[in-house]
PDB file of N, CA and C in Angstrom:
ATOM      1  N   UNK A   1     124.160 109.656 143.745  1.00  0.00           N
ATOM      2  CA  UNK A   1     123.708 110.834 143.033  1.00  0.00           C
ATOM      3  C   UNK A   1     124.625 111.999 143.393  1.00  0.00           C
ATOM      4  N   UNK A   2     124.786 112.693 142.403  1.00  0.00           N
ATOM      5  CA  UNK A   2     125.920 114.179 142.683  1.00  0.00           C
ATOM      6  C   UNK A   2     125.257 114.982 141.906  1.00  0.00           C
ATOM      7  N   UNK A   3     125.234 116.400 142.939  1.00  0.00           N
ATOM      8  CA  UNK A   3     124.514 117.699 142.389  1.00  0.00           C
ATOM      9  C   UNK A   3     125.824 118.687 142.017  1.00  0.00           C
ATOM     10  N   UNK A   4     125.940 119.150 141.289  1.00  0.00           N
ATOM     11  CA  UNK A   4     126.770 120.404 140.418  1.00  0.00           C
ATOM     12  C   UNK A   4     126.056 121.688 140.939  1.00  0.00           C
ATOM     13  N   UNK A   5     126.715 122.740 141.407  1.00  0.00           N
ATOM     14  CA  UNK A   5     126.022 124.333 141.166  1.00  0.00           C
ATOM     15  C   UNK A   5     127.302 124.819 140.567  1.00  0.00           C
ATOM     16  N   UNK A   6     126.523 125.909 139.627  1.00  0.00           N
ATOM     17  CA  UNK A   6     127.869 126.889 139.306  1.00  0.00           C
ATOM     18  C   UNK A   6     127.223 128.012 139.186  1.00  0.00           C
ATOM     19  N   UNK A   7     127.996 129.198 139.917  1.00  0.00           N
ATOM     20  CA  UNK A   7     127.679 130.912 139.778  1.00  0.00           C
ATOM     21  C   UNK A   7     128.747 131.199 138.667  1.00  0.00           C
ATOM     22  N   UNK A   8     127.882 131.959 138.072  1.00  0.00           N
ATOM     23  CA  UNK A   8     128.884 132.686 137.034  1.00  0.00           C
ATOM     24  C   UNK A   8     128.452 134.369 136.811  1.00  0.00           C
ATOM     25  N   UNK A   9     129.141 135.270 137.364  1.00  0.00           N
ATOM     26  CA  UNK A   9     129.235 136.630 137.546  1.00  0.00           C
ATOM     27  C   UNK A   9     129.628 137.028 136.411  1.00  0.00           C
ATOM     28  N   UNK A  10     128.548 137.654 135.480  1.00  0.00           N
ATOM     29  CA  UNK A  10     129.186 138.289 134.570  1.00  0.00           C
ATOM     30  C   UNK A  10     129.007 139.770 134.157  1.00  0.00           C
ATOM     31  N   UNK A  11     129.613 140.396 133.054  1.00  0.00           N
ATOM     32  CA  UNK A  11     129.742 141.733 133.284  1.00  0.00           C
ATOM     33  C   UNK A  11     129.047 141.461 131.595  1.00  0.00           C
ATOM     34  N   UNK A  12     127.982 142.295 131.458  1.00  0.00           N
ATOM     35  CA  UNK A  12     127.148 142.577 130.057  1.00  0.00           C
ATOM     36  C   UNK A  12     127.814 143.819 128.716  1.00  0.00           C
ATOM     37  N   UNK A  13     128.250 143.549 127.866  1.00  0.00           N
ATOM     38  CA  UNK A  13     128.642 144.545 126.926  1.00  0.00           C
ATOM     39  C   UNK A  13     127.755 146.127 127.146  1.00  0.00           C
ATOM     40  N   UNK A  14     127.480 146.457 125.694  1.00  0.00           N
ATOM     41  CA  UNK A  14     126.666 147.944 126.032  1.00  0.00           C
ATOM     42  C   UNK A  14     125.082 147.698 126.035  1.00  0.00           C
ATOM     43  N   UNK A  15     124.854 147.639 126.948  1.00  0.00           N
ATOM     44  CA  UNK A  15     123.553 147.500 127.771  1.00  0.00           C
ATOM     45  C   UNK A  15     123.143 149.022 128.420  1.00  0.00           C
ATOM     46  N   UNK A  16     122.356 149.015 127.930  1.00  0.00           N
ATOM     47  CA  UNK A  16     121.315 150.478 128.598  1.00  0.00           C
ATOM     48  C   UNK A  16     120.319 150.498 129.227  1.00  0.00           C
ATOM     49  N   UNK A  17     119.766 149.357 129.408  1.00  0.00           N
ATOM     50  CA  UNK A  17     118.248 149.265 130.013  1.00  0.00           C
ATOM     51  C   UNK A  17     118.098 147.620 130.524  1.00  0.00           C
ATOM     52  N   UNK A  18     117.091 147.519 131.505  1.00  0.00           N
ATOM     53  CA  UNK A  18     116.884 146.331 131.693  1.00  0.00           C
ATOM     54  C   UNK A  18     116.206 145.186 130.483  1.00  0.00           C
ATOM     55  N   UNK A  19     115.636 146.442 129.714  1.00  0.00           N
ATOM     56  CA  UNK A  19     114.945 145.495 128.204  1.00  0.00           C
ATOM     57  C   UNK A  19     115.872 144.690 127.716  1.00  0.00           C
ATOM     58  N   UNK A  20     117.177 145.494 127.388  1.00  0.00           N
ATOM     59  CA  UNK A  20     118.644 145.285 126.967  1.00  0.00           C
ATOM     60  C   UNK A  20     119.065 144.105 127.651  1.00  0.00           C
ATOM     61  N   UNK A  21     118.938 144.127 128.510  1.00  0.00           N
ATOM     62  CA  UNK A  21     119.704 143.187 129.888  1.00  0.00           C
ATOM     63  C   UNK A  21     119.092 142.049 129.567  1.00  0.00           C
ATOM     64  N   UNK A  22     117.945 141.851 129.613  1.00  0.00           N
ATOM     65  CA  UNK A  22     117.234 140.711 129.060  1.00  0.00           C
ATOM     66  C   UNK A  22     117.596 139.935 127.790  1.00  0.00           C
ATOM     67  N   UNK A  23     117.367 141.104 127.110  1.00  0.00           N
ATOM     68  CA  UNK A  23     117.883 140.498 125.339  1.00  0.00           C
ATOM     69  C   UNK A  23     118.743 139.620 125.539  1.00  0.00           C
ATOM     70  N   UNK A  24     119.622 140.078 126.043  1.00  0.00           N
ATOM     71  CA  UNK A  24     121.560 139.884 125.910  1.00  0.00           C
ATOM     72  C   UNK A  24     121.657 138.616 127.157  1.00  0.00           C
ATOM     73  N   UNK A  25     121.194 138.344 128.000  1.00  0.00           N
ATOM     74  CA  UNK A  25     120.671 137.199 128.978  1.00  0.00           C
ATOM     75  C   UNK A  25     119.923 135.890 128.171  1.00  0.00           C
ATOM     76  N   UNK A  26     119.119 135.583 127.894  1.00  0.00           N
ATOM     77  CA  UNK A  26     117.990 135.273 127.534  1.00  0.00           C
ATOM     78  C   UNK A  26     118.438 133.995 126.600  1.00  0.00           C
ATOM     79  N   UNK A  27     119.475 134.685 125.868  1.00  0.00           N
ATOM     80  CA  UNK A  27     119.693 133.453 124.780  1.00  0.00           C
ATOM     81  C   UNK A  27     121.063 132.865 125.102  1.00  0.00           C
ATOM     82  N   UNK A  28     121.600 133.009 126.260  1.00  0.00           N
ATOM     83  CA  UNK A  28     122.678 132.317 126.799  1.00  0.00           C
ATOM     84  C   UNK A  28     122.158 131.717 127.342  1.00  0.00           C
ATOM     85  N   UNK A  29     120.696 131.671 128.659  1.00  0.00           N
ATOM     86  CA  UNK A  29     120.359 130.892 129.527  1.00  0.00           C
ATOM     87  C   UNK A  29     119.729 129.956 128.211  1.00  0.00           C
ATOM     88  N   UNK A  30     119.327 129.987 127.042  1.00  0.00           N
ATOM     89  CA  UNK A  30     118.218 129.029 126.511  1.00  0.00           C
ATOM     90  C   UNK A  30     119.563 128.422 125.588  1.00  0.00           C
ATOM     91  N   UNK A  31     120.649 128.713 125.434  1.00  0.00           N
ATOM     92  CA  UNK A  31     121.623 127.654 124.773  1.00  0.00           C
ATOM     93  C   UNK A  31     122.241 126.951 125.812  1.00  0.00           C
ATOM     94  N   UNK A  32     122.539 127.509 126.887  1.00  0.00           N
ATOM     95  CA  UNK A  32     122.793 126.344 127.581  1.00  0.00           C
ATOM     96  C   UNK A  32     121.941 125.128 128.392  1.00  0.00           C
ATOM     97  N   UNK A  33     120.433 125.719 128.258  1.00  0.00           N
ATOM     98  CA  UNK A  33     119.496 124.771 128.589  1.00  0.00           C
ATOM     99  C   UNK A  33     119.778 123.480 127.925  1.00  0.00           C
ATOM    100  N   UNK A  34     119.684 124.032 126.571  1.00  0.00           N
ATOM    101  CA  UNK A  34     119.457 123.305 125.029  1.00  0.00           C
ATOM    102  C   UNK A  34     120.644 122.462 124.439  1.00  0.00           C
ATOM    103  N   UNK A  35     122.521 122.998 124.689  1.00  0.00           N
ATOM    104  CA  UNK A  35     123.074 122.257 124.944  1.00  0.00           C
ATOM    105  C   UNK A  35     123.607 120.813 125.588  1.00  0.00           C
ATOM    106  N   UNK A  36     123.510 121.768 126.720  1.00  0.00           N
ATOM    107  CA  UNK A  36     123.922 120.214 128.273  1.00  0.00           C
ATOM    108  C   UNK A  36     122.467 120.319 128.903  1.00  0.00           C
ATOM    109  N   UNK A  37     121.186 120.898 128.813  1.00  0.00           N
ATOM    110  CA  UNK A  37     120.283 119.935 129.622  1.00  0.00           C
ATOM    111  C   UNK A  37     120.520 120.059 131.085  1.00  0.00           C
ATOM    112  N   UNK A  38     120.745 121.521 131.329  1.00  0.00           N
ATOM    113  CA  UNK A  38     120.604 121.656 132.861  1.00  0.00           C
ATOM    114  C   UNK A  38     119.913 122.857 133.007  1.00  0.00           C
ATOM    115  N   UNK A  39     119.578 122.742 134.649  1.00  0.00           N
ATOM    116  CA  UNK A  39     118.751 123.931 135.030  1.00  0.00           C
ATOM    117  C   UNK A  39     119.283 125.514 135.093  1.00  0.00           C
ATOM    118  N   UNK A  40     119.216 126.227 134.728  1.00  0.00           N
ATOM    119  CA  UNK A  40     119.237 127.647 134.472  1.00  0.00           C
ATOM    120  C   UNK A  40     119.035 129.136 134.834  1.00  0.00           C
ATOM    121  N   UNK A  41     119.062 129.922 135.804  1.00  0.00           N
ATOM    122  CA  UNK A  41     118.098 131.224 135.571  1.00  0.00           C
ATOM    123  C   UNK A  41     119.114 131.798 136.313  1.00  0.00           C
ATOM    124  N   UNK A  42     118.801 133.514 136.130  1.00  0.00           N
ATOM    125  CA  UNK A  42     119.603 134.724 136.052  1.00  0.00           C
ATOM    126  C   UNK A  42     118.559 134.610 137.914  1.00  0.00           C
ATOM    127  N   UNK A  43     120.143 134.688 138.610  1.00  0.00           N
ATOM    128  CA  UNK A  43     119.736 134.566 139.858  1.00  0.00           C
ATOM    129  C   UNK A  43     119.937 135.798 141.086  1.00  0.00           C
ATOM    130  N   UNK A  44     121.017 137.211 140.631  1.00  0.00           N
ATOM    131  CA  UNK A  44     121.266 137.510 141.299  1.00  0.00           C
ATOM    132  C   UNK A  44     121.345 139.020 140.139  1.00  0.00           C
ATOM    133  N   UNK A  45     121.801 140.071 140.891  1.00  0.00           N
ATOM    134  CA  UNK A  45     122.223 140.992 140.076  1.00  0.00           C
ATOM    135  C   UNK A  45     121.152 141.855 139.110  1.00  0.00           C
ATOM    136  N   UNK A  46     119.569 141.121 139.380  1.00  0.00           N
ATOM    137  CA  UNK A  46     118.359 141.811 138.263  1.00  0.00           C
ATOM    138  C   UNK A  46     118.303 143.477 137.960  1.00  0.00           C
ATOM    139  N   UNK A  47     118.410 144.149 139.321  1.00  0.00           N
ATOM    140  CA  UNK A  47     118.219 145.431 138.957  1.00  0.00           C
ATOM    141  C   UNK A  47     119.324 146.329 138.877  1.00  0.00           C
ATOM    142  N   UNK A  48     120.375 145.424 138.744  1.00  0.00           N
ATOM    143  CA  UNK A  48     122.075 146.319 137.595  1.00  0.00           C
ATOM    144  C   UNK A  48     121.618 145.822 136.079  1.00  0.00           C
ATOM    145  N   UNK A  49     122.184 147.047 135.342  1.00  0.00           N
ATOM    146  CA  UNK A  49     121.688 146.906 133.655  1.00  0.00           C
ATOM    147  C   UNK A  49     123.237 145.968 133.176  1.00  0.00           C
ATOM    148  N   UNK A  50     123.995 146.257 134.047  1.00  0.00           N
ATOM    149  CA  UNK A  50     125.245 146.120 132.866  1.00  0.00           C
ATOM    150  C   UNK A  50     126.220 144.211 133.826  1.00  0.00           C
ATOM    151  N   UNK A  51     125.146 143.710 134.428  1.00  0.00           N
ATOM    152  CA  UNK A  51     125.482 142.651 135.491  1.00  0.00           C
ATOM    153  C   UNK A  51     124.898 141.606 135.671  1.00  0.00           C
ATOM    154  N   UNK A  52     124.800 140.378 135.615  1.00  0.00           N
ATOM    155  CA  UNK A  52     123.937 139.640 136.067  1.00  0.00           C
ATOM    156  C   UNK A  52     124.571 138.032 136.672  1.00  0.00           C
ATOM    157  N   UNK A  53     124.093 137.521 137.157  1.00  0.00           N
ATOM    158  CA  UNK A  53     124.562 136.431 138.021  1.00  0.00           C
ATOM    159  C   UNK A  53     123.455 134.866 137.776  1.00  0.00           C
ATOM    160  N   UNK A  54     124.015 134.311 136.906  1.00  0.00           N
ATOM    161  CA  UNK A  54     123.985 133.063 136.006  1.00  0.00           C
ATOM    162  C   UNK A  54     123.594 131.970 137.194  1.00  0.00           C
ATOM    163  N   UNK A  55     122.689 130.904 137.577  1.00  0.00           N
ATOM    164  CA  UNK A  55     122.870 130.046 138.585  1.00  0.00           C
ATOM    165  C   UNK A  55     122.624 128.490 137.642  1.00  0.00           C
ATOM    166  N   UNK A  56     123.409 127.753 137.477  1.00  0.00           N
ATOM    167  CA  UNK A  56     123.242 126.226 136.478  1.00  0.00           C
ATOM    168  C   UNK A  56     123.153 125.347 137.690  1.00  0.00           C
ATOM    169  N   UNK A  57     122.557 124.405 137.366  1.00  0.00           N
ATOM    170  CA  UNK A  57     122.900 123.291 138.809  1.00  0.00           C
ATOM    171  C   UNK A  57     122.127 122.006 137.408  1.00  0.00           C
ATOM    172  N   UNK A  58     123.134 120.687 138.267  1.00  0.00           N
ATOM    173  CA  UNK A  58     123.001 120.256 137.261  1.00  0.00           C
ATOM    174  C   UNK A  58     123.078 118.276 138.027  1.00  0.00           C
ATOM    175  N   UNK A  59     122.595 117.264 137.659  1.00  0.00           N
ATOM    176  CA  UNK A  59     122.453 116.217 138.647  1.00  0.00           C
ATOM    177  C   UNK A  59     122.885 114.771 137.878  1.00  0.00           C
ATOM    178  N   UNK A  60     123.783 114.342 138.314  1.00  0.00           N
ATOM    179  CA  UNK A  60     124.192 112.534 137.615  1.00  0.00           C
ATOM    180  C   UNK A  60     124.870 111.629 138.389  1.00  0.00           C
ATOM    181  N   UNK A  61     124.726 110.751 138.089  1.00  0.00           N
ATOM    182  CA  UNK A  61     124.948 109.587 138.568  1.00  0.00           C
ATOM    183  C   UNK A  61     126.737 109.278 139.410  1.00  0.00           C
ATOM    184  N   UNK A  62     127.535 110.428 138.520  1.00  0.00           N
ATOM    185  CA  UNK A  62     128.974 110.451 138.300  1.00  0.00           C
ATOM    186  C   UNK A  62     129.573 111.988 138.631  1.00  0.00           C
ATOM    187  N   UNK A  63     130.157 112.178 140.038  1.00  0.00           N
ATOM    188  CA  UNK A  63     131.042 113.441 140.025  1.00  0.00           C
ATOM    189  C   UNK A  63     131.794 114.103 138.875  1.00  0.00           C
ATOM    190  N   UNK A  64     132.529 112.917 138.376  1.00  0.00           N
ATOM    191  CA  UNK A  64     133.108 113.534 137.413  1.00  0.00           C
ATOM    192  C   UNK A  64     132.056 114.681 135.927  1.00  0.00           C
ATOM    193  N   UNK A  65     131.113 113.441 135.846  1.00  0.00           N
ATOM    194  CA  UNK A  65     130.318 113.862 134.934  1.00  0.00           C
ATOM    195  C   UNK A  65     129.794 114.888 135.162  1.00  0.00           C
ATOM    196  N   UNK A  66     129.389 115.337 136.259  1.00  0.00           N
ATOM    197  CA  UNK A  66     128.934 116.572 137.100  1.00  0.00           C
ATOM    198  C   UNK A  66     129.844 117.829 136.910  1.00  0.00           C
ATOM    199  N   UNK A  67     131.213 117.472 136.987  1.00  0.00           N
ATOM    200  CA  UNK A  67     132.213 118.631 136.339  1.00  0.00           C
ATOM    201  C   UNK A  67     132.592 118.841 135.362  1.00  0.00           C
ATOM    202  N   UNK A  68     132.440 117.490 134.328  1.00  0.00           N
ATOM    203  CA  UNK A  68     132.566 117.934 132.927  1.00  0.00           C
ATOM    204  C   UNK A  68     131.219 118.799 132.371  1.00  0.00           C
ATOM    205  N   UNK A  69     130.200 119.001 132.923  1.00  0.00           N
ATOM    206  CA  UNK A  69     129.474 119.131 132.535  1.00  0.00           C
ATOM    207  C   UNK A  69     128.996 120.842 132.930  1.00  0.00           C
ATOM    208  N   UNK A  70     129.499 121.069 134.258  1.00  0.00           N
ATOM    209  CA  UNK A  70     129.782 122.570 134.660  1.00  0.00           C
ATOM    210  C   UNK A  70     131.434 123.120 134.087  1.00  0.00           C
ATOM    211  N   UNK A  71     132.473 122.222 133.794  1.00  0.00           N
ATOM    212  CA  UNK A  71     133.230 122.840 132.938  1.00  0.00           C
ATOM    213  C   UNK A  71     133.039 123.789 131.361  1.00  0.00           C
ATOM    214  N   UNK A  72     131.893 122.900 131.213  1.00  0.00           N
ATOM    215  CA  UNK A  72     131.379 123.384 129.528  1.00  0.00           C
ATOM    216  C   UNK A  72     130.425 124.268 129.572  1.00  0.00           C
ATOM    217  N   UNK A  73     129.749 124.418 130.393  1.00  0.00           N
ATOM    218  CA  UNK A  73     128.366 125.650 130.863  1.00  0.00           C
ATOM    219  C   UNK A  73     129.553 126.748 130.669  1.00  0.00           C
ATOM    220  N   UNK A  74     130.817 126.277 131.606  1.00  0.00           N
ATOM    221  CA  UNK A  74     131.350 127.734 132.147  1.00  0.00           C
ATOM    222  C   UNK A  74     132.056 128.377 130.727  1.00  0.00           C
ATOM    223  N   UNK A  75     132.770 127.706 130.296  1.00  0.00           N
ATOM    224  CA  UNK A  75     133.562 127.330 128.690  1.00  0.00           C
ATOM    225  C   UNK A  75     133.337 128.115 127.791  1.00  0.00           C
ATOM    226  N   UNK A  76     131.420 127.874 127.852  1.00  0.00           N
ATOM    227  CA  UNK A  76     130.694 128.444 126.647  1.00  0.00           C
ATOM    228  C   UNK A  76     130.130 129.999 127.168  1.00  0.00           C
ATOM    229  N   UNK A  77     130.081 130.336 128.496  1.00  0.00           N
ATOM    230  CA  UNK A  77     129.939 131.741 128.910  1.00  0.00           C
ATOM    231  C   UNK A  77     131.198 132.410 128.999  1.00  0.00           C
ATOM    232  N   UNK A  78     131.909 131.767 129.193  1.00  0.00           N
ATOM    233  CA  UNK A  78     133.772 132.867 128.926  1.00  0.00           C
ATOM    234  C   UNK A  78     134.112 133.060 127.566  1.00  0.00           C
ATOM    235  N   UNK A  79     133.792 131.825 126.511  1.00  0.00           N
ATOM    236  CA  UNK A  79     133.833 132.287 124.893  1.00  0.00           C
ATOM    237  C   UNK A  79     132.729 133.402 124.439  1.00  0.00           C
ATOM    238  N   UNK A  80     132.240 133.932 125.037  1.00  0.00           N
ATOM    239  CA  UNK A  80     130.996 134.804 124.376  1.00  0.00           C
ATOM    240  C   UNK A  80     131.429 135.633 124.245  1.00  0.00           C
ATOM    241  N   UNK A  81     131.708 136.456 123.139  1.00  0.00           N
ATOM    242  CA  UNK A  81     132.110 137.945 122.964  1.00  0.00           C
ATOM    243  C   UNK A  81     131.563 139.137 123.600  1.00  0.00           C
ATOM    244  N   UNK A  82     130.305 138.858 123.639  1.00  0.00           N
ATOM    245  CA  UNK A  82     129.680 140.105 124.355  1.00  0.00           C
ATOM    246  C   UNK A  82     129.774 140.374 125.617  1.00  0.00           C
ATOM    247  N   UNK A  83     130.440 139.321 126.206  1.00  0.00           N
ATOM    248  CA  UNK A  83     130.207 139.392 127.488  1.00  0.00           C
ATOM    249  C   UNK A  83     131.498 138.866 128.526  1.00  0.00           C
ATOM    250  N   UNK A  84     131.569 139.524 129.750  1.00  0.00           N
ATOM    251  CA  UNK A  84     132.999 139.184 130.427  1.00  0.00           C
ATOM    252  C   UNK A  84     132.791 138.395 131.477  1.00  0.00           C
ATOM    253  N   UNK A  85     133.299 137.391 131.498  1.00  0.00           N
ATOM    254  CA  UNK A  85     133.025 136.163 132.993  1.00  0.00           C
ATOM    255  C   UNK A  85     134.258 136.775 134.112  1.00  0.00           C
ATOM    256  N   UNK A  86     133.104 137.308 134.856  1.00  0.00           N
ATOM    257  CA  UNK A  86     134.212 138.041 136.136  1.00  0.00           C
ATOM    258  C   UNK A  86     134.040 136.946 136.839  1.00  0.00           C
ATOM    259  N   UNK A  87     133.640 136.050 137.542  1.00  0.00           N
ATOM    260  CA  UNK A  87     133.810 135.136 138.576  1.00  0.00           C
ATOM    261  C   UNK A  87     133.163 133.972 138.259  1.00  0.00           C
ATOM    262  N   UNK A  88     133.674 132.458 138.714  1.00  0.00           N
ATOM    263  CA  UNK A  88     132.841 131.287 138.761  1.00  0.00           C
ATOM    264  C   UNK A  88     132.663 130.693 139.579  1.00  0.00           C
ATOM    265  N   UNK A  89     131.962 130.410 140.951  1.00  0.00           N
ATOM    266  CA  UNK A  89     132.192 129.262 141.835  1.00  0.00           C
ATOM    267  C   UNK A  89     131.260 128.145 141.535  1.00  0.00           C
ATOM    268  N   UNK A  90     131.821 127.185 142.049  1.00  0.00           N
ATOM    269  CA  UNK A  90     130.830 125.712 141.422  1.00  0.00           C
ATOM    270  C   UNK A  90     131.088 125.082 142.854  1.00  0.00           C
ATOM    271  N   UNK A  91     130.275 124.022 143.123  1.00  0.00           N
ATOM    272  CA  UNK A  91     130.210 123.421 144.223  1.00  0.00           C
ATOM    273  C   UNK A  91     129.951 122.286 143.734  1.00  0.00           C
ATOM    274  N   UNK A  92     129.661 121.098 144.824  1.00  0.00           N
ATOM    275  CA  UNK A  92     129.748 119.316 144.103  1.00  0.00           C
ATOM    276  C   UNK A  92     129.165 118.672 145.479  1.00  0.00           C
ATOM    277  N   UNK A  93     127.834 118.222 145.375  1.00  0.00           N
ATOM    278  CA  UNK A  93     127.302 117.528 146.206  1.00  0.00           C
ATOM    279  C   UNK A  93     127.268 116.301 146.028  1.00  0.00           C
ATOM    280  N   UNK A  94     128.047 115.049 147.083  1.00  0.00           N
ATOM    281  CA  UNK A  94     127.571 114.029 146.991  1.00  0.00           C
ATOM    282  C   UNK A  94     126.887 113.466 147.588  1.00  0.00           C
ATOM    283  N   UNK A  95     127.252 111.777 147.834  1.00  0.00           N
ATOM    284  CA  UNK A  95     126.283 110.637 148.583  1.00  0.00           C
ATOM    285  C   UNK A  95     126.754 111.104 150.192  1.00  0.00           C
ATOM    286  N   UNK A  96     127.922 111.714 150.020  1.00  0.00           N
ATOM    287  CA  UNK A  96     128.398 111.461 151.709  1.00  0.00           C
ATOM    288  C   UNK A  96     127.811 112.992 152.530  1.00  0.00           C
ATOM    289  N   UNK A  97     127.397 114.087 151.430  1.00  0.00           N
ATOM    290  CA  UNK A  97     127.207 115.381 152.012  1.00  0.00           C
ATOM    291  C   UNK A  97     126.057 115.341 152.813  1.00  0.00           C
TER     292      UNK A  97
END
C-alpha cells in the first residue's frame, strides 16, 4: 500500500471576504474530489482572504499510481485561471516507511 500527500499553497484572485474565499475554494476542492477520487480539504491558511492551503492525500496499491495521480490534482490547480499555485510539496508513503 502507498499513501500520496500533496500541499498546494495557493494565492486566490480578487477575493474580499472570507464568503469570497469560500466561493472561489469550494469548487476546486469538489472537482478534484469528483475527478481522481481523493481526499480533500482547505487545510491551512483559513483566516487570510486572499490564501489558502489545499491538503489531497490519496492511497493505491502502486507508487507510481500514487504520483500520477498527485501529478494531475496538482496540473489541474496550476491550470486555473483564477488562481496562482505558489508552492507544492507531495510526499510518498510506502510498505518500507
Amino acid at each position: 500500500m502507498f499513501v500520496g500527500t500533496l500541499e498546494l499553497d495557493v494565492l486566490l484572485g480578487d477575493v474580499r471576504s472570507l464568503k469570497q474565499k469560500r466561493s472561489a475554494v469550494r469548487p476546486i476542492l469538489a472537482e478534484l474530489r469528483k475527478r481522481y477520487e481523493v481526499a480533500v480539504a482547505e487545510v491551512g491558511h483559513q483566516d487570510l482572504y486572499r490564501r489558502s492551503l489545499l491538503g489531497v492525500a490519496t492511497v493505491a496499491a502502486d507508487g507510481a499510481h500514487v504520483r500520477d495521480i498527485l501529478d494531475a490534482c496538482e496540473r489541474l490547480v496550476a491550470e486555473r485561471p483564477e488562481i496562482e499555485l505558489l508552492s507544492a510539496h507531495r510526499r510518498l508513503f510506502g510498505p518500507d516507511d
